[in-house]
Protein backbone atom coordinates (compact mmCIF):
# COMPACT_ATOMS: atom_id res chain seq x y z
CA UNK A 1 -0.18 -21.90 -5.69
CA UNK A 2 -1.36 -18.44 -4.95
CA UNK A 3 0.73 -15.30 -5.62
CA UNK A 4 -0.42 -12.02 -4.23
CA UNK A 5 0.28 -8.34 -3.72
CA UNK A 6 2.02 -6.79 -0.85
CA UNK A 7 1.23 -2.94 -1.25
CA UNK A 8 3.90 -0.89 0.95
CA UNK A 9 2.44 1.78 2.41
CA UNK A 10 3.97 2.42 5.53
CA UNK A 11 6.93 5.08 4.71
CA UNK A 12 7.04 8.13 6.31
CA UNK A 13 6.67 10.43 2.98
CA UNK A 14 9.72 12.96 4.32
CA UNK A 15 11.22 13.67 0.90
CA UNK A 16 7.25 14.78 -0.23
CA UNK A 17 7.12 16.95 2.79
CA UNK A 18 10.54 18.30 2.47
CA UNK A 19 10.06 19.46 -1.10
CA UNK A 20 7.28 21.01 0.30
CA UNK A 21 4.37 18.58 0.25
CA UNK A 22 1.36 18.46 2.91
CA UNK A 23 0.42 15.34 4.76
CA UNK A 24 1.14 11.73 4.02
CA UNK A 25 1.83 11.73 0.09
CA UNK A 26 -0.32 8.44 -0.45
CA UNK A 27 -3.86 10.51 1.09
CA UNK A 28 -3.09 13.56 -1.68
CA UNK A 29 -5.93 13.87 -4.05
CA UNK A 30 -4.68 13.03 -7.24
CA UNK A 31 -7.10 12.72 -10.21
CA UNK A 32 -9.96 12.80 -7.87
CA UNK A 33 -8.86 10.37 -5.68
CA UNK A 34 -5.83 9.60 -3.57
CA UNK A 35 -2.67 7.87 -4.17
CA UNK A 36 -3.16 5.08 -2.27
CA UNK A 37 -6.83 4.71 -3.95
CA UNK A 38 -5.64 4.76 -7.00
CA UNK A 39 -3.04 1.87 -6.54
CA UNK A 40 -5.01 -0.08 -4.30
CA UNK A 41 -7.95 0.37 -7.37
CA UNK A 42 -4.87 -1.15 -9.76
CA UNK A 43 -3.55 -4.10 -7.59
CA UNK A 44 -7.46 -4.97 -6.92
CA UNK A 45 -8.07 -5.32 -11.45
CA UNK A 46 -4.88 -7.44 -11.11
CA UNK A 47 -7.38 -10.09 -9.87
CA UNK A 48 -4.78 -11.11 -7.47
CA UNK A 49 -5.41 -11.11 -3.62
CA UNK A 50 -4.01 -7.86 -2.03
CA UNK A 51 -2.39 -7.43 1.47
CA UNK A 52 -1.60 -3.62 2.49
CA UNK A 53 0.97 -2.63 5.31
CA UNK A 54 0.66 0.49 6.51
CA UNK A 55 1.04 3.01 9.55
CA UNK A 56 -1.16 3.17 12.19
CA UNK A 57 -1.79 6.68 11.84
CA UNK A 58 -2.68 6.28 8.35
CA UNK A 59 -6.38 6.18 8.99
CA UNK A 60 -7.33 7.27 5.71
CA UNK A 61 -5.38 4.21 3.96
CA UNK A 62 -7.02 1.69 6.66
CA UNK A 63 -10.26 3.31 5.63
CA UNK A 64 -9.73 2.70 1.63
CA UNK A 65 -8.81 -1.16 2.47
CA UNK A 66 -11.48 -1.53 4.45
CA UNK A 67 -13.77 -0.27 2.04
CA UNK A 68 -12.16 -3.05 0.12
CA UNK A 69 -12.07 -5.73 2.62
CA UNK A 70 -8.74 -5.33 1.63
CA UNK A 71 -6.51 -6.94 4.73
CA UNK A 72 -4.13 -4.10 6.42
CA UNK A 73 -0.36 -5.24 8.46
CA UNK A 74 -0.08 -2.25 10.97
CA UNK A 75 4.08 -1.10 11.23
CA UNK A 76 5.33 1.90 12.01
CA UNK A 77 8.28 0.87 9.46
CA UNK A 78 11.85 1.95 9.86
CA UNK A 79 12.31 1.37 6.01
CA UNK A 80 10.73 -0.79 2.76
CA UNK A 81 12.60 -4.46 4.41
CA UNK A 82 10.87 -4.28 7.35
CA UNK A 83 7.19 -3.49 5.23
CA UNK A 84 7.89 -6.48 2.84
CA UNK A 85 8.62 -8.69 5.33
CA UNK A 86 5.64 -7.70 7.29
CA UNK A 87 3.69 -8.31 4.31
CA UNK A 88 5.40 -11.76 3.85
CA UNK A 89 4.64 -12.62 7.10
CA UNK A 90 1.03 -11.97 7.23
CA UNK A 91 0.60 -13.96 3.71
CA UNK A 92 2.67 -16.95 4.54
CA UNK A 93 0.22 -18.82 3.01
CA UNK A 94 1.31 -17.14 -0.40
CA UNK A 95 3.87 -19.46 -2.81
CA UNK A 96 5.17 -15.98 -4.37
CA UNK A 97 4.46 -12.02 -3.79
CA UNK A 98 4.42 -8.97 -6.23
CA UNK A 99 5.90 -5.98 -3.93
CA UNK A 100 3.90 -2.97 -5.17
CA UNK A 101 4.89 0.88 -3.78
CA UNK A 102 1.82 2.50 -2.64
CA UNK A 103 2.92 5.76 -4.29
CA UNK A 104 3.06 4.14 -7.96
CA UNK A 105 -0.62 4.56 -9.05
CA UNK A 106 0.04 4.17 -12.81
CA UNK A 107 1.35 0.93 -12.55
CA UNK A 108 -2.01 -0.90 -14.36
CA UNK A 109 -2.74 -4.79 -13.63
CA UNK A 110 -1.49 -5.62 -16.97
């Protein structure tokens, strides 16, 4: 049975721009790297396999997965149920899945 990781990255960031953030929250440097590449670096210890979903205009979170050979879902989400069940559906192979935010880099594998 394989379990995996569905990493939801395809919010639109608004309250990060609204209190006054630049850009998509996920590609700010953070620690020397971004986010996203900091999450995607802690879902990828896990050991687990890893599917992102993401925006299309997120090029710099495509980039990091493919990097990776991480495989991206493309959405242009409304909201978090319509990323997870993008995720779902393009792991329906999967018997369970760990829904990960992709703004929650200090969540560690363990």
């Amino acid at each position: 049975m394989t379990t995996g990781i569905v990493i939801a990255a395809a919010g639109r960031g608004e309250r990060f721009t609204q209190a006054g953030g630049a850009g998509n929250k996920l590609n700010a440097v953070l620690q020397g790297s971004t986010v996203f590449e900091q999450t995607l670096r802690q879902a990828l210890a896990s050991g687990l396999p890893v599917q992102v979903v993401t925006r299309p205009e997120n090029l710099p979170v495509q980039r990091a997965c493919a990097a990776h050979q991480v495989p991206v879902t493309l959405l242009a989400s409304g909201g978090l149920g319509e990323s997870i069940a993008a995720g779902v559906a393009a792991t329906s192979g999967w018997h369970g899945w760990l829904i990960h935010l992709a703004d929650m880099p200090f969540v560690t594998p363990a």
